[in-house]
PDB file of N, CA and C in Angstrom:
ATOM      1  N   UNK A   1       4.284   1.133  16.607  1.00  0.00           N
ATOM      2  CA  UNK A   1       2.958   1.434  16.088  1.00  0.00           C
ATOM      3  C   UNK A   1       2.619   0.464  14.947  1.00  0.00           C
ATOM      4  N   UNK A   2       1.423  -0.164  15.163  1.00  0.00           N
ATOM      5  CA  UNK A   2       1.019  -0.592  13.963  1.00  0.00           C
ATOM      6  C   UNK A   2       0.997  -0.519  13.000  1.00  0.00           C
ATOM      7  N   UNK A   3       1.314  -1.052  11.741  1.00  0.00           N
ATOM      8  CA  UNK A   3       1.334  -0.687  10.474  1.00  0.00           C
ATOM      9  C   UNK A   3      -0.034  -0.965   9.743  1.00  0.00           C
ATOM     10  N   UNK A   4      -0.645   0.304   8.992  1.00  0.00           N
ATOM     11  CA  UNK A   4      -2.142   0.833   8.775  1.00  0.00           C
ATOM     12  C   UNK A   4      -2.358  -0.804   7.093  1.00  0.00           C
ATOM     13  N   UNK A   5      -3.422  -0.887   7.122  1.00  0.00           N
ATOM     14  CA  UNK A   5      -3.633  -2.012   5.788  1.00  0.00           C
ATOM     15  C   UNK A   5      -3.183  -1.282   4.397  1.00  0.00           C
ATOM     16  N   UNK A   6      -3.444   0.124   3.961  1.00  0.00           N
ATOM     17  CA  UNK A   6      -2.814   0.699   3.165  1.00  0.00           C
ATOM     18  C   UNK A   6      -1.798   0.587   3.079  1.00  0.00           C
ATOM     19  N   UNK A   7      -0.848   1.251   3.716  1.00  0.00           N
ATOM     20  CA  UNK A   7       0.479   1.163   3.997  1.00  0.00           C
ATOM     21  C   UNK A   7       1.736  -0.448   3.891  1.00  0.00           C
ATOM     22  N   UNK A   8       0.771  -0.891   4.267  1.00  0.00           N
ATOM     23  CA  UNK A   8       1.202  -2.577   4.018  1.00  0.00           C
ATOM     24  C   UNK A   8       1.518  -2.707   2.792  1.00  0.00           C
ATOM     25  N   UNK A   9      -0.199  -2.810   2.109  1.00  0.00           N
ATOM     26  CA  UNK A   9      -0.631  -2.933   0.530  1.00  0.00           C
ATOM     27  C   UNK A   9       1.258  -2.096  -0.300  1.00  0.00           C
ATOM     28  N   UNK A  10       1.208  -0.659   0.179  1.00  0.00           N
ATOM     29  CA  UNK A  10       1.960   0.368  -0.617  1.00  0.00           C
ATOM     30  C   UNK A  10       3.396  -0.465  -0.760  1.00  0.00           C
ATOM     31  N   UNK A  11       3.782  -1.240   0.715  1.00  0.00           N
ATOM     32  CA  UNK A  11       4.794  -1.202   0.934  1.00  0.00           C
ATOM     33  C   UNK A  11       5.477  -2.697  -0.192  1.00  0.00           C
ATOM     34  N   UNK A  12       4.512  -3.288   0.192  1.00  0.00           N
ATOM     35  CA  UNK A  12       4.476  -4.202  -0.588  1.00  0.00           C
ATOM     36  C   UNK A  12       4.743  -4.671  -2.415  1.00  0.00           C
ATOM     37  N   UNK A  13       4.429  -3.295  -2.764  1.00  0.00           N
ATOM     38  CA  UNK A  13       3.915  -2.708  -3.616  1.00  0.00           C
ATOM     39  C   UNK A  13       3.021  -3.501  -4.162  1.00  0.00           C
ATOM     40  N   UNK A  14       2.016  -4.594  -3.814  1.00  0.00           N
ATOM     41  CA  UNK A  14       0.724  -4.760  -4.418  1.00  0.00           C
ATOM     42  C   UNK A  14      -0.607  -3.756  -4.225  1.00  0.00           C
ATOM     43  N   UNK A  15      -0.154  -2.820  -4.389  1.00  0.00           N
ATOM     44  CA  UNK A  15      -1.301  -1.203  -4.697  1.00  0.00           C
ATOM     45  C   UNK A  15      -0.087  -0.089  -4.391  1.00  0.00           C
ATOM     46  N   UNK A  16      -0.634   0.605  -5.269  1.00  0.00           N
ATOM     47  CA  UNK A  16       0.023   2.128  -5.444  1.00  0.00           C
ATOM     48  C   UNK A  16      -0.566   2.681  -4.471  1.00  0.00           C
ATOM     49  N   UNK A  17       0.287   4.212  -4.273  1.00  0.00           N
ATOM     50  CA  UNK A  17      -0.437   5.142  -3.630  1.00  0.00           C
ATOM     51  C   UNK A  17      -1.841   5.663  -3.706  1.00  0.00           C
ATOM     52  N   UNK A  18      -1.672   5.831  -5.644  1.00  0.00           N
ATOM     53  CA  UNK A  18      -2.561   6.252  -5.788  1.00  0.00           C
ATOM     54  C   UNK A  18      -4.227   5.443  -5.906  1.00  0.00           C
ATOM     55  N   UNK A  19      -3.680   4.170  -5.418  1.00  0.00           N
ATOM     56  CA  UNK A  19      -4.705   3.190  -5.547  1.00  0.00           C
ATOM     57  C   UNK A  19      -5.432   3.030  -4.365  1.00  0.00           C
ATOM     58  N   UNK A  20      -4.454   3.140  -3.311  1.00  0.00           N
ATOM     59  CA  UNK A  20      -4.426   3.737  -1.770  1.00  0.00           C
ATOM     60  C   UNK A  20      -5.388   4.846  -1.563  1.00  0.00           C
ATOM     61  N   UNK A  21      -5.266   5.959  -1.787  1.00  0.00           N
ATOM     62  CA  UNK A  21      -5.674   6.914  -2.060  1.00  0.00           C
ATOM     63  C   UNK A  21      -6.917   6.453  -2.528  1.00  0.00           C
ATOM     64  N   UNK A  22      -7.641   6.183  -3.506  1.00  0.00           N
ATOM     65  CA  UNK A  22      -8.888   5.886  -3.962  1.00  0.00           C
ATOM     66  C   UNK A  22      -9.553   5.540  -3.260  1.00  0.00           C
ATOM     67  N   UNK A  23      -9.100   4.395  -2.792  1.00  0.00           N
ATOM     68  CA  UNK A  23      -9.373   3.285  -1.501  1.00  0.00           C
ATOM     69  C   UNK A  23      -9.714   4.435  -0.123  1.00  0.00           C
ATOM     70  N   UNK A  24      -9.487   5.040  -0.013  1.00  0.00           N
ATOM     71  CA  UNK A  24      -9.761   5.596   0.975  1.00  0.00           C
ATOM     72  C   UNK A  24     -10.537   6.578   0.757  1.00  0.00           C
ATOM     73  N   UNK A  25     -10.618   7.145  -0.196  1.00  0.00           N
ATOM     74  CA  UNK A  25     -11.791   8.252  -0.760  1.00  0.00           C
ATOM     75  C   UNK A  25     -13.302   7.419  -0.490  1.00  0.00           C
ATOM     76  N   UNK A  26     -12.955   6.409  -1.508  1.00  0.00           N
ATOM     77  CA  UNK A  26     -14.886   5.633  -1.019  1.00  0.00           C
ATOM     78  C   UNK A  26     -14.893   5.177   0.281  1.00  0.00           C
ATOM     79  N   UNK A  27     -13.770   4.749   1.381  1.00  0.00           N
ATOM     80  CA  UNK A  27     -14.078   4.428   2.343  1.00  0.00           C
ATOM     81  C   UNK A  27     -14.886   5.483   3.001  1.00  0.00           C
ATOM     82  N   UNK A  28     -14.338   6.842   2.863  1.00  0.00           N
ATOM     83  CA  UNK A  28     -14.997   8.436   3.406  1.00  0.00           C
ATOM     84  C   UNK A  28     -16.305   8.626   3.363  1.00  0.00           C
ATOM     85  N   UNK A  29     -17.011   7.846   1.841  1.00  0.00           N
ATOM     86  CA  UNK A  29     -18.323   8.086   1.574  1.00  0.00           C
ATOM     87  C   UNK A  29     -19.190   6.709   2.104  1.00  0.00           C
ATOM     88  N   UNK A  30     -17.791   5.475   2.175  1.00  0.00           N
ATOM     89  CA  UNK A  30     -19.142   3.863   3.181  1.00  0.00           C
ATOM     90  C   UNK A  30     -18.290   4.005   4.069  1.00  0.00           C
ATOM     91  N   UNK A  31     -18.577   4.617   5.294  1.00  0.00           N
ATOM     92  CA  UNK A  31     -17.606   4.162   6.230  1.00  0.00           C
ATOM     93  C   UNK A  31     -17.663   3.012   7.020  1.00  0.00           C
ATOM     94  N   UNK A  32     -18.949   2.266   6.334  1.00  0.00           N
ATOM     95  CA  UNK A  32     -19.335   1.076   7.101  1.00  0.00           C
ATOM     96  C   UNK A  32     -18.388   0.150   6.279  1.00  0.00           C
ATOM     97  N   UNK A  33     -17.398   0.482   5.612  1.00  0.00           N
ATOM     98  CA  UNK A  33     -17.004  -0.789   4.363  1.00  0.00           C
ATOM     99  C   UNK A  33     -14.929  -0.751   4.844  1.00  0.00           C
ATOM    100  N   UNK A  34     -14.842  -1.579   5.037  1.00  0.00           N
ATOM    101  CA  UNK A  34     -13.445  -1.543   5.541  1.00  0.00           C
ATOM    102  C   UNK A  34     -12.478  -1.732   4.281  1.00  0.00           C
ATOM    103  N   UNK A  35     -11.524  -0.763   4.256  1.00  0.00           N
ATOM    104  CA  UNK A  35     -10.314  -1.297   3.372  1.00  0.00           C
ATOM    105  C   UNK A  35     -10.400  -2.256   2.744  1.00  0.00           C
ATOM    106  N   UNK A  36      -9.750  -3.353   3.482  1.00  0.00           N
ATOM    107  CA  UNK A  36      -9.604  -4.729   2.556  1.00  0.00           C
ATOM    108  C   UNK A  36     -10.768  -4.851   1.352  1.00  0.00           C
ATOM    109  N   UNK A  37     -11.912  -4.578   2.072  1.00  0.00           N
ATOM    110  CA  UNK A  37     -12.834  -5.336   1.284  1.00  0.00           C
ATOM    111  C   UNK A  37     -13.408  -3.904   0.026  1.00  0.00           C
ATOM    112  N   UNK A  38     -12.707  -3.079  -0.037  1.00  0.00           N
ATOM    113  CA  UNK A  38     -13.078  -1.922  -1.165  1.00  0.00           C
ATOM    114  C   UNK A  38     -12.239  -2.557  -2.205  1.00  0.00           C
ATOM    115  N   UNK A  39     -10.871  -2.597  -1.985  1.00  0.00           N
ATOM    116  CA  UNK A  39      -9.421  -3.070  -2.211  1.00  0.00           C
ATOM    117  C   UNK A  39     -10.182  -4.486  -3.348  1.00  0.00           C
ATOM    118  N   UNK A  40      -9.885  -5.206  -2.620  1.00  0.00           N
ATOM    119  CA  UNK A  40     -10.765  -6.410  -3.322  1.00  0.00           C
ATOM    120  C   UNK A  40     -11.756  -6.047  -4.585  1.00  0.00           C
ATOM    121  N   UNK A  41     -12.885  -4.994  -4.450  1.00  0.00           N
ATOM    122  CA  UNK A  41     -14.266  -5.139  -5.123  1.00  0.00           C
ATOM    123  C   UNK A  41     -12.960  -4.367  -5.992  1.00  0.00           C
ATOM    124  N   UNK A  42     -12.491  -3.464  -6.091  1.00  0.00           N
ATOM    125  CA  UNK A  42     -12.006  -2.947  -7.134  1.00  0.00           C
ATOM    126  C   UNK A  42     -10.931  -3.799  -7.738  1.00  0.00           C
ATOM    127  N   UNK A  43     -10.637  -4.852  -7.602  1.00  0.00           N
ATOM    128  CA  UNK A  43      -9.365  -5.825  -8.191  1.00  0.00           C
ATOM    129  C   UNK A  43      -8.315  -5.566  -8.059  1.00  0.00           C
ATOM    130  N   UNK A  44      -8.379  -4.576  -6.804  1.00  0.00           N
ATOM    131  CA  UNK A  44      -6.524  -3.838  -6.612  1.00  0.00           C
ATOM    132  C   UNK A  44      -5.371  -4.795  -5.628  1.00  0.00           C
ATOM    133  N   UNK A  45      -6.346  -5.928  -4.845  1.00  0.00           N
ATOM    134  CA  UNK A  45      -5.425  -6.928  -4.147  1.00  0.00           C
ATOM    135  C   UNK A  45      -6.461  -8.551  -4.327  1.00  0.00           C
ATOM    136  N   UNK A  46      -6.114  -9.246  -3.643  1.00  0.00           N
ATOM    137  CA  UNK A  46      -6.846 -10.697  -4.019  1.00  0.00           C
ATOM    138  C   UNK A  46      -6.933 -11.333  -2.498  1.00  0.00           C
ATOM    139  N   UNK A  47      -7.844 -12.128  -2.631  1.00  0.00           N
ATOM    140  CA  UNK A  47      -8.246 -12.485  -1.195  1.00  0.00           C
ATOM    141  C   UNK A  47      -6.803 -12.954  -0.291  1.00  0.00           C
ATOM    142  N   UNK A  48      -6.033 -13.663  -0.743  1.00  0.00           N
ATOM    143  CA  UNK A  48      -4.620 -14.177  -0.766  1.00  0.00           C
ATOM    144  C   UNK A  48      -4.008 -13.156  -0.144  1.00  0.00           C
ATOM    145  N   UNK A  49      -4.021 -11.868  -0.403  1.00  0.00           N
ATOM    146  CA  UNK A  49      -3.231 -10.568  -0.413  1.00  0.00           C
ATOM    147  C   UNK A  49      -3.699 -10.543   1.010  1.00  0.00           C
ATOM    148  N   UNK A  50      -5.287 -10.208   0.918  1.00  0.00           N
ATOM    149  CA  UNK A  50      -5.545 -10.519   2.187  1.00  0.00           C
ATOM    150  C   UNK A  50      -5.390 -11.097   3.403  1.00  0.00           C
ATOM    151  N   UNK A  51      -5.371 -12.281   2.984  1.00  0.00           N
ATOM    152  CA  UNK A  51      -5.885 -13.178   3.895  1.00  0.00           C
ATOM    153  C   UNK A  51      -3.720 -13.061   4.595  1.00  0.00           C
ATOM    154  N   UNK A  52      -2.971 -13.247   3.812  1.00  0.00           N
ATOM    155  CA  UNK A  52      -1.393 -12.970   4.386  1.00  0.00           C
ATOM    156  C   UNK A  52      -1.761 -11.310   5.406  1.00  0.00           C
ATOM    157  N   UNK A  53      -2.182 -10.370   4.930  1.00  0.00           N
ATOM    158  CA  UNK A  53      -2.239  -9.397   6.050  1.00  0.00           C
ATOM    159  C   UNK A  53      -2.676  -9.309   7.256  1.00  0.00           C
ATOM    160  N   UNK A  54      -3.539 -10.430   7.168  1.00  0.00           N
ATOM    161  CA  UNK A  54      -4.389 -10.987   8.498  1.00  0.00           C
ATOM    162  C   UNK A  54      -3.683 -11.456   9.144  1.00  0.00           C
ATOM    163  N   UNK A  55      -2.735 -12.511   8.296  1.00  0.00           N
ATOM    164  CA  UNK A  55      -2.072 -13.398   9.236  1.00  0.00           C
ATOM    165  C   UNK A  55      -0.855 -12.786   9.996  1.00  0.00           C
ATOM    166  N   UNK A  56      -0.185 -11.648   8.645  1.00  0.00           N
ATOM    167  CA  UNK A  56       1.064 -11.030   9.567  1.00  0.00           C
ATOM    168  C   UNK A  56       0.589  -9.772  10.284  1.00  0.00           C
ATOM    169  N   UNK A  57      -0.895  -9.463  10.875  1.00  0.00           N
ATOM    170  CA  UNK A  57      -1.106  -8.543  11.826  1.00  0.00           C
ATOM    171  C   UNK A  57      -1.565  -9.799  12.810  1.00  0.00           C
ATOM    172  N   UNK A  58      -1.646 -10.767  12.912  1.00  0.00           N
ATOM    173  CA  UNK A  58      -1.755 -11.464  13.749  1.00  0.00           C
ATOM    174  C   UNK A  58      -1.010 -11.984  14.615  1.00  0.00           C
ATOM    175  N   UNK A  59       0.459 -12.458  13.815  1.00  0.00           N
ATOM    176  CA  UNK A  59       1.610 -12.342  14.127  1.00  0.00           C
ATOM    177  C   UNK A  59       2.554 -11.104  15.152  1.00  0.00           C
ATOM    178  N   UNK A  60       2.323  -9.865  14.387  1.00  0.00           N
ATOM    179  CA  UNK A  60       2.513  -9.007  15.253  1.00  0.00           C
ATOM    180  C   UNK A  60       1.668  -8.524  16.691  1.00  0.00           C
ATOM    181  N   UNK A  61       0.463  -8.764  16.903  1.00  0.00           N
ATOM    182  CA  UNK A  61       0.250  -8.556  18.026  1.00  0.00           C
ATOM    183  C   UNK A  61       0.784 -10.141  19.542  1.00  0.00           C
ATOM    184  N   UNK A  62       0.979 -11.003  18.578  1.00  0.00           N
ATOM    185  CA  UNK A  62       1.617 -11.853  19.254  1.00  0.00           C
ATOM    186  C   UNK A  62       3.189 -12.074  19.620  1.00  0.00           C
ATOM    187  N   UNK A  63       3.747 -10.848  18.673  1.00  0.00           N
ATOM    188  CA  UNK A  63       4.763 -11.064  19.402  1.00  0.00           C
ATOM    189  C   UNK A  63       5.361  -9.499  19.900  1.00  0.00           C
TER     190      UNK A  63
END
């Protein structure tokens, strides 16, 4: 099973749970607004942070 963008972030530990958690509270109220990019507006990861999660979910569906 895929591993969720939160969960990454947690594991990583570049975001807490409880930062996680937040992150997903306003997603509840924009659901038009995806993770990454809440994550970001609040300064809890950096495009970098990003842009590596992209690449290693990219990775995984390729292999």
């Amino acid at each position: 099973m895929e591993e969720k963008i939160g969960q990454y972030f947690v594991r990583l530990s570049l975001l807490s749970f409880e930062q996680a958690e937040e992150v997903l509270k306003i997603q509840e109220l924009n659901p038009n607004k995806r993770f990454g990019e809440i994550a970001l507006e609040l300064d809890y990861i950096t495009k970098d942070d990003l842009q590596e999660y992209i690449e290693d979910s990219e990775k995984d569906l390729v292999n």
